[in-house]
C-alpha atoms as a PDB file:
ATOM      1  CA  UNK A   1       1.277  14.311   0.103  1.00  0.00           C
ATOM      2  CA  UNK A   2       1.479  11.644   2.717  1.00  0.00           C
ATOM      3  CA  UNK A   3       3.847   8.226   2.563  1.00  0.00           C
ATOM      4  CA  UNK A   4       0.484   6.106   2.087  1.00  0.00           C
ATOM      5  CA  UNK A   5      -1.089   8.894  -0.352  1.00  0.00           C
ATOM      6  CA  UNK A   6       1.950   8.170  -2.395  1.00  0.00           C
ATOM      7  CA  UNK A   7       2.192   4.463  -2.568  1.00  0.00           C
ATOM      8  CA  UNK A   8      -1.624   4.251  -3.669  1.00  0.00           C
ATOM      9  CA  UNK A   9      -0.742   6.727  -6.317  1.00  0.00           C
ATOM     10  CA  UNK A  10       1.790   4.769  -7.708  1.00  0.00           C
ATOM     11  CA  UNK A  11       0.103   1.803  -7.672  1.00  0.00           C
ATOM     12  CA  UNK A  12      -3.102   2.515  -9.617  1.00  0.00           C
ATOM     13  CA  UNK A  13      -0.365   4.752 -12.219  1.00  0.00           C
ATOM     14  CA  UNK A  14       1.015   0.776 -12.182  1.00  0.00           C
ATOM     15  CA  UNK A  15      -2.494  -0.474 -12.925  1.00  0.00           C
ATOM     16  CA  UNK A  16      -2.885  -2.922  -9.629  1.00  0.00           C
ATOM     17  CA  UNK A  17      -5.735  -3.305  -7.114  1.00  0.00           C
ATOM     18  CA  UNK A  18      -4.621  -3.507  -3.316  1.00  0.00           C
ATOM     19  CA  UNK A  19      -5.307  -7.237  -3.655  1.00  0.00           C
ATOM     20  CA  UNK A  20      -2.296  -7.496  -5.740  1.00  0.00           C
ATOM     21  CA  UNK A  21       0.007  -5.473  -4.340  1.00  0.00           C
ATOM     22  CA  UNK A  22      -0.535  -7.645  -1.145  1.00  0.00           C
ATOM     23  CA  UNK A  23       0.194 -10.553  -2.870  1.00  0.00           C
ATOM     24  CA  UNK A  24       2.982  -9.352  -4.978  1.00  0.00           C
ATOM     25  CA  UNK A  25       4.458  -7.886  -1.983  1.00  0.00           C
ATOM     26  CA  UNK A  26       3.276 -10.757   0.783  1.00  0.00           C
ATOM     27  CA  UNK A  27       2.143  -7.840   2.938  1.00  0.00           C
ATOM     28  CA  UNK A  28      -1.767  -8.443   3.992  1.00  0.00           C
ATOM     29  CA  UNK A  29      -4.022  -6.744   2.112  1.00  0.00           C
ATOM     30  CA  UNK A  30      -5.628  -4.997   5.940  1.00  0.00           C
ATOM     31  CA  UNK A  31      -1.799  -3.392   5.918  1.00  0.00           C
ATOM     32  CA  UNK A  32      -1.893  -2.612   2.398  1.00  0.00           C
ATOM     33  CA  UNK A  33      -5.549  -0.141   3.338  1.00  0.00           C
ATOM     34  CA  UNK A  34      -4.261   0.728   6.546  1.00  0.00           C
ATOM     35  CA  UNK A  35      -1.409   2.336   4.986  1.00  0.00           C
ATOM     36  CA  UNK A  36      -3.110   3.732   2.076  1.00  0.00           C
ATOM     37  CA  UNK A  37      -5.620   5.381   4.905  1.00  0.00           C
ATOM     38  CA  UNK A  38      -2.730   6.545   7.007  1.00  0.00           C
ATOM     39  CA  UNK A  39      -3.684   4.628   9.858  1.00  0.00           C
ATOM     40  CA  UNK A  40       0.040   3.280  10.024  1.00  0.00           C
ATOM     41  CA  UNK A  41       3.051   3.751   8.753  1.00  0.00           C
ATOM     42  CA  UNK A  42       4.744   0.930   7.267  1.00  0.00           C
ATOM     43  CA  UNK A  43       7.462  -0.140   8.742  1.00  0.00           C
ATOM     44  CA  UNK A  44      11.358  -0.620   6.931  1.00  0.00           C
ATOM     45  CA  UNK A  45      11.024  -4.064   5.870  1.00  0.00           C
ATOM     46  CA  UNK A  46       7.393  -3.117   4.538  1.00  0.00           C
END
């Protein structure tokens, strides 16, 4: 399972939309679906 595969799993098992993990996490919500989709990886900080 990929790295972005992963983080969208646990966050609908944590009951949030993308919307709110980008605010809760003050990454954009573009990053947040680019890195669901695997068209990046995040980077450390991310």
């Amino acid at each position: 399972m990929s790295l972005g595969l992963k983080i969208k799993d646990v966050r609908l098992k944590k009951g949030l939309t993308q919307s709110e993990l980008a605010d809760e996490t003050s990454i954009t919500l573009r990053t947040i679906q680019r890195i669901e989709n695997n068209e990046v990886k995040p980077s450390f900080h991310s």
